[in-house]
C-alpha atoms as a PDB file:
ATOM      1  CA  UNK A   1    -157.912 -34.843  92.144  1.00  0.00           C
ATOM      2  CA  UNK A   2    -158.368 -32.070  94.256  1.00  0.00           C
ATOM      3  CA  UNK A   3    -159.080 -28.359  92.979  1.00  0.00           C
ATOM      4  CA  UNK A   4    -158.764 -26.584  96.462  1.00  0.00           C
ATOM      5  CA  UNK A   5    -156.112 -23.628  96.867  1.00  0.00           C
ATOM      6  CA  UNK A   6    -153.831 -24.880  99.227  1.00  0.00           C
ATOM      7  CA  UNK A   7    -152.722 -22.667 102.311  1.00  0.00           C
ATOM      8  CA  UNK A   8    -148.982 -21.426 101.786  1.00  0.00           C
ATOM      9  CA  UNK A   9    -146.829 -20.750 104.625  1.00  0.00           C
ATOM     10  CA  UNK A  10    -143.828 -17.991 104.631  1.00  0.00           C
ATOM     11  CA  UNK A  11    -140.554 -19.451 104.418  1.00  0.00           C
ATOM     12  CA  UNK A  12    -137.001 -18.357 104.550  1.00  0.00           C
ATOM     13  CA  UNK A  13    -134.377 -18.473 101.966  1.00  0.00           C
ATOM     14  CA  UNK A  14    -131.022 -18.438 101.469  1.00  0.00           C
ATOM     15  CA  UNK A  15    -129.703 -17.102  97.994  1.00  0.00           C
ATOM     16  CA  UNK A  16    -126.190 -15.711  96.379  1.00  0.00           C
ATOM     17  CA  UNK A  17    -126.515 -13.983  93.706  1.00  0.00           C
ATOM     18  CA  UNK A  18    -124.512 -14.817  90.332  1.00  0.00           C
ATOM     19  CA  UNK A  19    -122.207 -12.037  89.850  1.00  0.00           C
ATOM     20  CA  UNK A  20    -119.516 -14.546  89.062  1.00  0.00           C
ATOM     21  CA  UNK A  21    -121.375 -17.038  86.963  1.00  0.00           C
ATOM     22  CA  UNK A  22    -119.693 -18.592  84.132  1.00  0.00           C
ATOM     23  CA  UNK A  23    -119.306 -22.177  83.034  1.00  0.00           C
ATOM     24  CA  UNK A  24    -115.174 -22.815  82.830  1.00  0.00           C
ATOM     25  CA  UNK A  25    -115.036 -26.212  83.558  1.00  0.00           C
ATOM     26  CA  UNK A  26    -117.735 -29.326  83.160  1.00  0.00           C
ATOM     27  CA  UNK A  27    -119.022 -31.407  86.489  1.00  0.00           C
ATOM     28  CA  UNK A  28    -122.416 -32.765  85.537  1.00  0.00           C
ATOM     29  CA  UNK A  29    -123.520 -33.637  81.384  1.00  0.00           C
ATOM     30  CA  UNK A  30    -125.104 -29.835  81.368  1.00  0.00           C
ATOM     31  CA  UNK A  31    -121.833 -28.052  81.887  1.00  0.00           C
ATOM     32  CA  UNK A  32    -120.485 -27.307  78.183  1.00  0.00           C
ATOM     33  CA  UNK A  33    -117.371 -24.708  78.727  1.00  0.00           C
ATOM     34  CA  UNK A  34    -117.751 -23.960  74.820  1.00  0.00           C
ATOM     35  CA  UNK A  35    -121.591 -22.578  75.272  1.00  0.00           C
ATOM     36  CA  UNK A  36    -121.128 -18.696  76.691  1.00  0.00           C
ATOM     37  CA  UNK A  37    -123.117 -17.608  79.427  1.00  0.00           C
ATOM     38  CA  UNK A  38    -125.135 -14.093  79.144  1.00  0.00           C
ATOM     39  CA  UNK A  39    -124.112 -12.754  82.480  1.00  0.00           C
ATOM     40  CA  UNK A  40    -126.464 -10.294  82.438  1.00  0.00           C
ATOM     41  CA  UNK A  41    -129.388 -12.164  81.970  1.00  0.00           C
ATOM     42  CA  UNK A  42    -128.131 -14.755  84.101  1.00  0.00           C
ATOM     43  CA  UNK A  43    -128.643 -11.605  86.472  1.00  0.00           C
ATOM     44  CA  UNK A  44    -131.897 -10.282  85.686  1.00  0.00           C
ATOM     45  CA  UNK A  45    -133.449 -13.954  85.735  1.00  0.00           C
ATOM     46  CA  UNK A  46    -131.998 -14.900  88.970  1.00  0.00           C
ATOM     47  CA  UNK A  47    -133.005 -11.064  90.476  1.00  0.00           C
ATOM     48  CA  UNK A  48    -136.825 -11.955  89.172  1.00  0.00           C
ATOM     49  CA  UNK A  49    -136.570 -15.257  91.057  1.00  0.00           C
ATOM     50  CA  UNK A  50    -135.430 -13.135  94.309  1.00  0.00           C
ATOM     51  CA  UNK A  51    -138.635 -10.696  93.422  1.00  0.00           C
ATOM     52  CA  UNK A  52    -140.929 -13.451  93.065  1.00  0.00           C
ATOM     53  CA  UNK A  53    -140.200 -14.848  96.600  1.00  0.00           C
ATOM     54  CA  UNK A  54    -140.325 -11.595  98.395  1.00  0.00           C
ATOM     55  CA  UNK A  55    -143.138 -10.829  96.497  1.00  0.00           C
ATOM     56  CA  UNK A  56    -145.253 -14.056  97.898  1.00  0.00           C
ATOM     57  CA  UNK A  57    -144.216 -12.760 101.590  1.00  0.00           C
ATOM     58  CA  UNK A  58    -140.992 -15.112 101.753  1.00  0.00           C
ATOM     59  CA  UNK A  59    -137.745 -13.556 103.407  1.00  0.00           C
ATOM     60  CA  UNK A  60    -134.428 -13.906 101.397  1.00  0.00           C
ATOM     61  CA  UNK A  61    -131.323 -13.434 103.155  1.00  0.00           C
ATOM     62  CA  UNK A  62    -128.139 -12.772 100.524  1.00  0.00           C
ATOM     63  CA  UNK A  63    -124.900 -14.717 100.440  1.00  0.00           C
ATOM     64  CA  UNK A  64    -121.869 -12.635  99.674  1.00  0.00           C
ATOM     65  CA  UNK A  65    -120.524 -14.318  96.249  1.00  0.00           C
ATOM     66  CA  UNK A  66    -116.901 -14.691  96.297  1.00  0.00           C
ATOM     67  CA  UNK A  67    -114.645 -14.415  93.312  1.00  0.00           C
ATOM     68  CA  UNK A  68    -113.221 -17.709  91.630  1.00  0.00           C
ATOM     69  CA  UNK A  69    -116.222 -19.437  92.711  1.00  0.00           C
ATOM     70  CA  UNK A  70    -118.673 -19.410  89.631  1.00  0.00           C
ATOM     71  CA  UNK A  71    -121.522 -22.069  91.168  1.00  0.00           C
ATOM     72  CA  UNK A  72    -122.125 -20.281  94.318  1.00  0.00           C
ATOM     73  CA  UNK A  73    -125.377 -19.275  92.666  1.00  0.00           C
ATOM     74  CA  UNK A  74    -126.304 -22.500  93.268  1.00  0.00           C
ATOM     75  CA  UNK A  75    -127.042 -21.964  97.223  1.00  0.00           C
ATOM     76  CA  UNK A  76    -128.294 -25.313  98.025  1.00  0.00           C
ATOM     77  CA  UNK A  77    -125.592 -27.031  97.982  1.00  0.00           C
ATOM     78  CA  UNK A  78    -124.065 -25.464 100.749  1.00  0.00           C
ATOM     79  CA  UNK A  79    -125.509 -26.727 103.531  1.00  0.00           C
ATOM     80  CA  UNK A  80    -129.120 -28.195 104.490  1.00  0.00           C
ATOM     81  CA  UNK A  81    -130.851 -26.746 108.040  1.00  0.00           C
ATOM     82  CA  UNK A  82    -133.293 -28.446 110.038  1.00  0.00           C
ATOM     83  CA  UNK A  83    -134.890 -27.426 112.934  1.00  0.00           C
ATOM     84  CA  UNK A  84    -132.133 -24.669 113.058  1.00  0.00           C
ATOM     85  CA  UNK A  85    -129.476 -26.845 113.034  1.00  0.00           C
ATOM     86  CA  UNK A  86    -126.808 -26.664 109.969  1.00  0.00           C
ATOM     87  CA  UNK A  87    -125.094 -29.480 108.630  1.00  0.00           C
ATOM     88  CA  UNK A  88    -122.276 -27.933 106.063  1.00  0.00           C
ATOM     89  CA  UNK A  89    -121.521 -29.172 102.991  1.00  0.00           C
ATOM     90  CA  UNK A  90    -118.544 -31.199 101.443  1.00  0.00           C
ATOM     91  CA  UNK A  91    -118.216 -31.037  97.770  1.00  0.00           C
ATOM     92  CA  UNK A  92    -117.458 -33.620  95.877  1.00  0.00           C
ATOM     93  CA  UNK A  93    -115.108 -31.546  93.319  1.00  0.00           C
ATOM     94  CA  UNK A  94    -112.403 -29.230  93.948  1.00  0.00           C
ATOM     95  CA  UNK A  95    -113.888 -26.644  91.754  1.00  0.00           C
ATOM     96  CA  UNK A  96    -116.137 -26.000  94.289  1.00  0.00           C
ATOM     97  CA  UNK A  97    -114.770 -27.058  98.150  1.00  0.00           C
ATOM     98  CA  UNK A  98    -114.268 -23.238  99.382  1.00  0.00           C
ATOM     99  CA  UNK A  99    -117.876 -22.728  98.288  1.00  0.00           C
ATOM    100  CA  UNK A 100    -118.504 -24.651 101.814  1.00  0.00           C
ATOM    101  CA  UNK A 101    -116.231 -22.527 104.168  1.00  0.00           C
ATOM    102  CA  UNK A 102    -118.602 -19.100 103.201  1.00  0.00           C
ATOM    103  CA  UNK A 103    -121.863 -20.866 103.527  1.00  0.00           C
ATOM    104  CA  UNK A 104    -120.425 -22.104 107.369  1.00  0.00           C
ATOM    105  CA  UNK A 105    -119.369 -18.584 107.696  1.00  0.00           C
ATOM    106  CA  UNK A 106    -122.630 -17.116 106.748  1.00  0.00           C
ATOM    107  CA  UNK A 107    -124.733 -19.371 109.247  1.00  0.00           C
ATOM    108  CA  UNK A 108    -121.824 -18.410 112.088  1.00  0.00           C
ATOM    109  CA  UNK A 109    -122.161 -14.894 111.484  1.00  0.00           C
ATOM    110  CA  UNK A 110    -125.977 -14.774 111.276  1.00  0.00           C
ATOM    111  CA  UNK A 111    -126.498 -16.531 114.511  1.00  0.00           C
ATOM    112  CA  UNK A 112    -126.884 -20.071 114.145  1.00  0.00           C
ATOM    113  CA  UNK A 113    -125.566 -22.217 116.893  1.00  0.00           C
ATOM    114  CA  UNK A 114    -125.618 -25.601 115.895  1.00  0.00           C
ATOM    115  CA  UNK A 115    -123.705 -25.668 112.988  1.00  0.00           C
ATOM    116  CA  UNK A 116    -121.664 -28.643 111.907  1.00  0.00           C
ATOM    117  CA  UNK A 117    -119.374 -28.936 109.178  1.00  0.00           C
ATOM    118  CA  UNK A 118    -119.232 -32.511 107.788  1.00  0.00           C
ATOM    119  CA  UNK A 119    -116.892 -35.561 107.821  1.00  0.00           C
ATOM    120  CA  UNK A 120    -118.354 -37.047 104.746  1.00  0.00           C
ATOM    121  CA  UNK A 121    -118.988 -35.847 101.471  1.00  0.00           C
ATOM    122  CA  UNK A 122    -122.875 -34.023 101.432  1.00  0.00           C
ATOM    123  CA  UNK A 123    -123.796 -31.582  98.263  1.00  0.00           C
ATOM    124  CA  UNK A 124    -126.658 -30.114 100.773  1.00  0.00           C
ATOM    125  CA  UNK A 125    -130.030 -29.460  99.738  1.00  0.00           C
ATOM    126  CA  UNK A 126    -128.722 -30.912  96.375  1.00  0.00           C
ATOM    127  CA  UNK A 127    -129.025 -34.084  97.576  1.00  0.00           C
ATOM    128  CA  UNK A 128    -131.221 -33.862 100.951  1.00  0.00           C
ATOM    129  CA  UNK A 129    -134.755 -33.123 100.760  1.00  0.00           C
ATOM    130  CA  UNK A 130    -136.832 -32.480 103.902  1.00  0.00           C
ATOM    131  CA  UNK A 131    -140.659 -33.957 104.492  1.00  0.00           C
ATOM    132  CA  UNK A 132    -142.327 -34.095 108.205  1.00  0.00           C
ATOM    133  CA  UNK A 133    -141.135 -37.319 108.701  1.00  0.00           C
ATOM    134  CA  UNK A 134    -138.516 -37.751 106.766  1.00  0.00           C
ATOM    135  CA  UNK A 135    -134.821 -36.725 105.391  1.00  0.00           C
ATOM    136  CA  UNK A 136    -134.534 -37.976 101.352  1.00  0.00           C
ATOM    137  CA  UNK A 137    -130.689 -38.292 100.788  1.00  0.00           C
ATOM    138  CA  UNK A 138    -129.676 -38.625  96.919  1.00  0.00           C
ATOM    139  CA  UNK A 139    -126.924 -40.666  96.421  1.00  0.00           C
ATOM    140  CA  UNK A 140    -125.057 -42.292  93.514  1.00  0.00           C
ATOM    141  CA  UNK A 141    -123.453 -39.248  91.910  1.00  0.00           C
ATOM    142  CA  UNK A 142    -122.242 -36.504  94.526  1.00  0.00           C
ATOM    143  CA  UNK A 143    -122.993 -37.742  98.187  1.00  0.00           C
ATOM    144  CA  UNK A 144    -121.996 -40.401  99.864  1.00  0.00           C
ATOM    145  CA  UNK A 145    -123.977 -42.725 101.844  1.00  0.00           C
ATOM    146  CA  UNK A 146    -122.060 -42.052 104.860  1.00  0.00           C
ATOM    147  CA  UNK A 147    -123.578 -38.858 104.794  1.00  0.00           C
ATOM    148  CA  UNK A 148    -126.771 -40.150 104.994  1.00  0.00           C
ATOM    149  CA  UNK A 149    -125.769 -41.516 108.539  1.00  0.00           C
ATOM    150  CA  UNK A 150    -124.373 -38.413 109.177  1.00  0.00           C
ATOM    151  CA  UNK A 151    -127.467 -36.368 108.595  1.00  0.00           C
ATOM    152  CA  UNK A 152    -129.583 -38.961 111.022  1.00  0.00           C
ATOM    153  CA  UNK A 153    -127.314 -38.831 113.931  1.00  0.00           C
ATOM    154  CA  UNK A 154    -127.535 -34.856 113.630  1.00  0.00           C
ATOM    155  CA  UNK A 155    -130.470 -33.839 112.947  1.00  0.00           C
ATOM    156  CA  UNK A 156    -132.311 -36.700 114.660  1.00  0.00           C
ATOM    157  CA  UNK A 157    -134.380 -37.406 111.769  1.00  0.00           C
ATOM    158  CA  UNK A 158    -134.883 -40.538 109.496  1.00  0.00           C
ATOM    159  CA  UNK A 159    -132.958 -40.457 106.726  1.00  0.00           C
ATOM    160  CA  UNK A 160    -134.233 -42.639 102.853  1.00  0.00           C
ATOM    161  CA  UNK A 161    -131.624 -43.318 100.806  1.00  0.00           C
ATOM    162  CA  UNK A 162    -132.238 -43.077  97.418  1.00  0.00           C
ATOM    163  CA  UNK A 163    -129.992 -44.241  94.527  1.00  0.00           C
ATOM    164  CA  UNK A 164    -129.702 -41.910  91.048  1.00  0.00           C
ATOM    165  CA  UNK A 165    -129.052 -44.003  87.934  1.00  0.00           C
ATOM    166  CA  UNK A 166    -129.097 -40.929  85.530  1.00  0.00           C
ATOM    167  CA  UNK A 167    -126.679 -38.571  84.878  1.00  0.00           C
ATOM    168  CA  UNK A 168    -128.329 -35.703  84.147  1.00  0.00           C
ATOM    169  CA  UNK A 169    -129.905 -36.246  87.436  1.00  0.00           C
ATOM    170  CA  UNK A 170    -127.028 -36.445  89.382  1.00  0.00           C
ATOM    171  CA  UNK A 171    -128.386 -34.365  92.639  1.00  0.00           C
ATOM    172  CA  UNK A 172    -131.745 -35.521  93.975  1.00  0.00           C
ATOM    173  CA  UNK A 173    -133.486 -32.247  93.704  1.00  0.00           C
ATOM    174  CA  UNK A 174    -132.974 -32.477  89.890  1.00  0.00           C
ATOM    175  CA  UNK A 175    -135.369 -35.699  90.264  1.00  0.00           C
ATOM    176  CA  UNK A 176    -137.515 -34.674  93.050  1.00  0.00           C
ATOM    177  CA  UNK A 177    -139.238 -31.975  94.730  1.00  0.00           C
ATOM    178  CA  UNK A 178    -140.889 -31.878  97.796  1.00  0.00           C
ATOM    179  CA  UNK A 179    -144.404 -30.211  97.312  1.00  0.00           C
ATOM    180  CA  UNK A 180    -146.170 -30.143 100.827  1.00  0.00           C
ATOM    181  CA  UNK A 181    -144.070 -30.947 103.683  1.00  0.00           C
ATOM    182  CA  UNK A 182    -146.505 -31.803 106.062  1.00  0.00           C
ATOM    183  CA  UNK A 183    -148.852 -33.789 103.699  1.00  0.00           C
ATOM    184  CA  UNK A 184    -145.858 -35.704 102.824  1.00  0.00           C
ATOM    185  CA  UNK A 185    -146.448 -35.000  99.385  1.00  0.00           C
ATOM    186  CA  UNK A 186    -143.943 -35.003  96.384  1.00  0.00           C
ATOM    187  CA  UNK A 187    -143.311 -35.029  92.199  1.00  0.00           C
ATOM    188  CA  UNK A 188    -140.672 -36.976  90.639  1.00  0.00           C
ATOM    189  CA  UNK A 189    -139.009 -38.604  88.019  1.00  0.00           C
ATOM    190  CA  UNK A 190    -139.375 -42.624  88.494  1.00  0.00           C
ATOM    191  CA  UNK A 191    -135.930 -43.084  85.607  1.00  0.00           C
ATOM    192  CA  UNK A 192    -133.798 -40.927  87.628  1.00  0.00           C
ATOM    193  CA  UNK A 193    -133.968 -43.632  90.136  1.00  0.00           C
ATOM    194  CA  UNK A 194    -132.557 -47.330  90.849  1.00  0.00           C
ATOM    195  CA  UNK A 195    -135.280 -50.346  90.773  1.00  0.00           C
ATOM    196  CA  UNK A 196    -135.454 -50.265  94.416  1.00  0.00           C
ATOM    197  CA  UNK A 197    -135.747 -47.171  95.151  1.00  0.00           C
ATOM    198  CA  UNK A 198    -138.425 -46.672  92.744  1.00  0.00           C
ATOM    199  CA  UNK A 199    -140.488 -49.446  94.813  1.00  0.00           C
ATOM    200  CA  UNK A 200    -139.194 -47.117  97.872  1.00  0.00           C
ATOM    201  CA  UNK A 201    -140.794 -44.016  96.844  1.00  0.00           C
ATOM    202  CA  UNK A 202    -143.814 -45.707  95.405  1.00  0.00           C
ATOM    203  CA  UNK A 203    -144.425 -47.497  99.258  1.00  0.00           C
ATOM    204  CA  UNK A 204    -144.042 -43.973 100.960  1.00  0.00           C
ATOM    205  CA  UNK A 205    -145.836 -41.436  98.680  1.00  0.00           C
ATOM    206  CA  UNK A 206    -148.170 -43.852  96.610  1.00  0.00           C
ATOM    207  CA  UNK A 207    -149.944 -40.513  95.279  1.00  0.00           C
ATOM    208  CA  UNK A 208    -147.116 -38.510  93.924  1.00  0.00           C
ATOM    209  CA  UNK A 209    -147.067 -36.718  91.040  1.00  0.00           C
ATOM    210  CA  UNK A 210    -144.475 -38.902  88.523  1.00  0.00           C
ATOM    211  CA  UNK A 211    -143.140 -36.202  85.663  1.00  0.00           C
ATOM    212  CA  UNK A 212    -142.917 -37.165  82.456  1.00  0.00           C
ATOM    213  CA  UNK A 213    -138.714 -37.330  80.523  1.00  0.00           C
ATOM    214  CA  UNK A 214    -139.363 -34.130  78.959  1.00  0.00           C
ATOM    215  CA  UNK A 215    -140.922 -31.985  81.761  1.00  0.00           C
ATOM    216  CA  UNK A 216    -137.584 -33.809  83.862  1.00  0.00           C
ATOM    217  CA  UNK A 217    -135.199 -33.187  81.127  1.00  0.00           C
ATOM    218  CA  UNK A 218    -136.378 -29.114  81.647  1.00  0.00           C
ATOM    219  CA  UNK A 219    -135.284 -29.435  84.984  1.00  0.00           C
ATOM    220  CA  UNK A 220    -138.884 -29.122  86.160  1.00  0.00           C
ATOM    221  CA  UNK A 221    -138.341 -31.171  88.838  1.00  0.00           C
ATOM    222  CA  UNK A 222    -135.885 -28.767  90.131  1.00  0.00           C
ATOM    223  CA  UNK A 223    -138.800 -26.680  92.098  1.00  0.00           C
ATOM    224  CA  UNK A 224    -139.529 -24.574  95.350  1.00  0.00           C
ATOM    225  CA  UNK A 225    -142.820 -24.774  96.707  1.00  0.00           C
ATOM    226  CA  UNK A 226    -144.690 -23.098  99.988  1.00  0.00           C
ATOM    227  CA  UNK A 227    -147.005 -25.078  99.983  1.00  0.00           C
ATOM    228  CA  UNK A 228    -149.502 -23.349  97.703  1.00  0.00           C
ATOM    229  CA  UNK A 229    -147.053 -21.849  95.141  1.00  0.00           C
ATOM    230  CA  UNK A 230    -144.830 -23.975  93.188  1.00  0.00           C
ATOM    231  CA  UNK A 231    -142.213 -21.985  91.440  1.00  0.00           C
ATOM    232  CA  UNK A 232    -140.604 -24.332  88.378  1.00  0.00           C
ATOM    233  CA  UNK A 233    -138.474 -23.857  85.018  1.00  0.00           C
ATOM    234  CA  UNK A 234    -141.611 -22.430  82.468  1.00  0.00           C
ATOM    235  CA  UNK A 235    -140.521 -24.656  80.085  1.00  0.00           C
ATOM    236  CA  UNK A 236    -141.775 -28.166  81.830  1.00  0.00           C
ATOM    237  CA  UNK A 237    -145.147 -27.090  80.620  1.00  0.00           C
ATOM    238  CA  UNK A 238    -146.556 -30.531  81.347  1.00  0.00           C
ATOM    239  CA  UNK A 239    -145.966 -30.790  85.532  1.00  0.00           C
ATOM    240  CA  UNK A 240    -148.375 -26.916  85.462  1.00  0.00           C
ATOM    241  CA  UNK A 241    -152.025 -28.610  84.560  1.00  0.00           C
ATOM    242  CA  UNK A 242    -151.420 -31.883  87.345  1.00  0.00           C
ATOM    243  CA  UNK A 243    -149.960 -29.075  89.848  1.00  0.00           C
ATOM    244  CA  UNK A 244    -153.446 -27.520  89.164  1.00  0.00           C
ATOM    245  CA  UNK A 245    -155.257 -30.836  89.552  1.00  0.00           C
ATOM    246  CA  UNK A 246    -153.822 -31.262  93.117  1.00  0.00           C
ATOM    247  CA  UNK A 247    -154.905 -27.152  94.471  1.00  0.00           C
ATOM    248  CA  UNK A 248    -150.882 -25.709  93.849  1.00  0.00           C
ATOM    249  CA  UNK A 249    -150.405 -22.836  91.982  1.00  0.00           C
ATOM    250  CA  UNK A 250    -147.540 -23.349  89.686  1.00  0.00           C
ATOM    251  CA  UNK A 251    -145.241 -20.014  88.389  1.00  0.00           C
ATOM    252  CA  UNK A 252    -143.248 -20.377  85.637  1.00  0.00           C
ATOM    253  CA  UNK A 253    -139.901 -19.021  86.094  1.00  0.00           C
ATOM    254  CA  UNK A 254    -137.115 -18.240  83.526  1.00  0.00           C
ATOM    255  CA  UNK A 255    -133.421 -19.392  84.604  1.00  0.00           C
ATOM    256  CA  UNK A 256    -132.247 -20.277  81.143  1.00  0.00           C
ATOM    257  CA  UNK A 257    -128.941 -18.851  81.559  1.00  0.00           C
ATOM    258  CA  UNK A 258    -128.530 -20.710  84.629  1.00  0.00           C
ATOM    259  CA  UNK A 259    -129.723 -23.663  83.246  1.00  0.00           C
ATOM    260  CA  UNK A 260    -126.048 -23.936  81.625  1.00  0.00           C
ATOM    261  CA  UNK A 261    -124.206 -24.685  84.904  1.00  0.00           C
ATOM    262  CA  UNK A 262    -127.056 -27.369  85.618  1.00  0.00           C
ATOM    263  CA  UNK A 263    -129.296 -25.936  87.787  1.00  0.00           C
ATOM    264  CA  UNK A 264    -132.552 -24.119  88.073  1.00  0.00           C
ATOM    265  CA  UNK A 265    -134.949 -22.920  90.801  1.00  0.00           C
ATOM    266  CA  UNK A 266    -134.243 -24.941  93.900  1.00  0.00           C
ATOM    267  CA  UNK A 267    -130.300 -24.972  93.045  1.00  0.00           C
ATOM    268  CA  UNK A 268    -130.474 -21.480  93.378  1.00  0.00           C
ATOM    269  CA  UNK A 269    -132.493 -21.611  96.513  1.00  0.00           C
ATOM    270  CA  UNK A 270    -131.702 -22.844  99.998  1.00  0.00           C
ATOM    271  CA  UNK A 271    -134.366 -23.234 102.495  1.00  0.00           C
ATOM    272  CA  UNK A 272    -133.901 -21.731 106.241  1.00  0.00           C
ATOM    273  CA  UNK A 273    -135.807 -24.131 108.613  1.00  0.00           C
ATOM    274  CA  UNK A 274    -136.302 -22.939 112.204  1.00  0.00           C
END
């Protein structure tokens, strides 16, 4: 294994802040209405994960939350951007559909000019993930394989299907992070995933770093990483010594409060690609 610091690169973020977090209603197992959410932590955690970024020479550009829409903390879902080029989002539950109309808004008003909104149902970054060569597109739980088509003809890029088995992993960036883009390296959880797309992921990235049920079951696989700095729930303790193994520099981050609407790190996190 390799003990070399990596080089990081700066990257661009989308993020919304939770103002209007609560859990009201239940759309994936870690949604219980009956377990209150500390707003204000929910707050100060996300505002420390907005801190962190800047403070590791990342931009973050701010979403405008919007009232009666409780998951728009979760940014990633709202659209994925390649190359500068948006493809929307299309949720898969009412609860959140007008979540998609202000993240198109956003890009429109922020100068994006390729910006698509979608015919088929897409959870963005939720269930895309973006390597050099590749688009990963989670499906089984939220989006649709015609999405996956979708994404191709846009964005020109291959897209890998992938089919979740699990539940609790029902977007692909609870089961899999993409650690170095260009090395075409990645972590996951092999249960999260259907027989065959186990054998898929083992063909393409034979050296990935496979987590462990309880590092996955903290959501650790729901991570943001430059390159260098990998920035994951603090309580998947056992993904921090491999990350060390392979030159990345994992940060613990606290998002326990948002933890209750299922989502961590890269939920809350959308990545701007030029």
């Amino acid at each position: 294994m390799r003990h070399t610091p990596r080089e990081a690169s700066p990257r661009r973020y989308l993020m919304c802040p939770p103002t209007h977090f609560q859990v009201t209603y239940s759309i994936n197992p870690w949604m219980d209405p009956t377990k209150p959410v500390d707003l204000p932590l929910a707050l100060v955690q996300w505002e420390d994960l907005q801190i962190r970024y800047r403070s590791l020479g990342h931009t973050v550009e701010l979403l405008d939350p919007r009232p009666g829409l409780p998951d728009m903390v979760f940014a990633a879902n709202g659209a994925t951007v390649v190359d500068g080029r948006v493809l929307g989002a299309k949720f898969a539950y009412p609860e959140r559909t007008d979540e998609a109309a202000a993240h198109l808004d956003w890009f429109r008003a922020h100068g994006f000019e390729e910006v698509r909104a979608p015919d088929h149902v897409n959870e963005g970054e939720g269930d895309f993930a973006v390597t050099s060569s590749w688009i990963l597109a989670g499906r089984g739980f939220r989006s649709s394989p015609l999405a996956h088509h979708e994404a191709q003809e846009f964005f020109g890029r291959p897209v890998i299907g992938l089919e979740l088995v699990d539940p609790r992993y029902y977007h692909l960036d609870t089961a899999l992070c993409v650690l170095d883009p260009g090395g075409e390296e990645i972590m996951y959880y092999p249960d999260a995933f259907s027989p065959g797309s186990r054998a898929v992921l083992r063909r393409l990235f034979p050296d990935a770093l496979l987590a462990t049920e309880s590092d996955a079951a903290a959501l650790g696989l729901n991570a943001v990483s430059d390159g260098r700095h990998v920035l994951l729930p603090q309580a998947a303790v056992g993904l921090f010594a491999p990350l060390r193994d392979r030159g990345f520099e994992p940060m613990g981050m606290d998002l326990s409060e948002l933890l209750k609407g299922g989502g961590s790190v890269k939920c809350c996190t959308q990545e701007l690609r030029s």
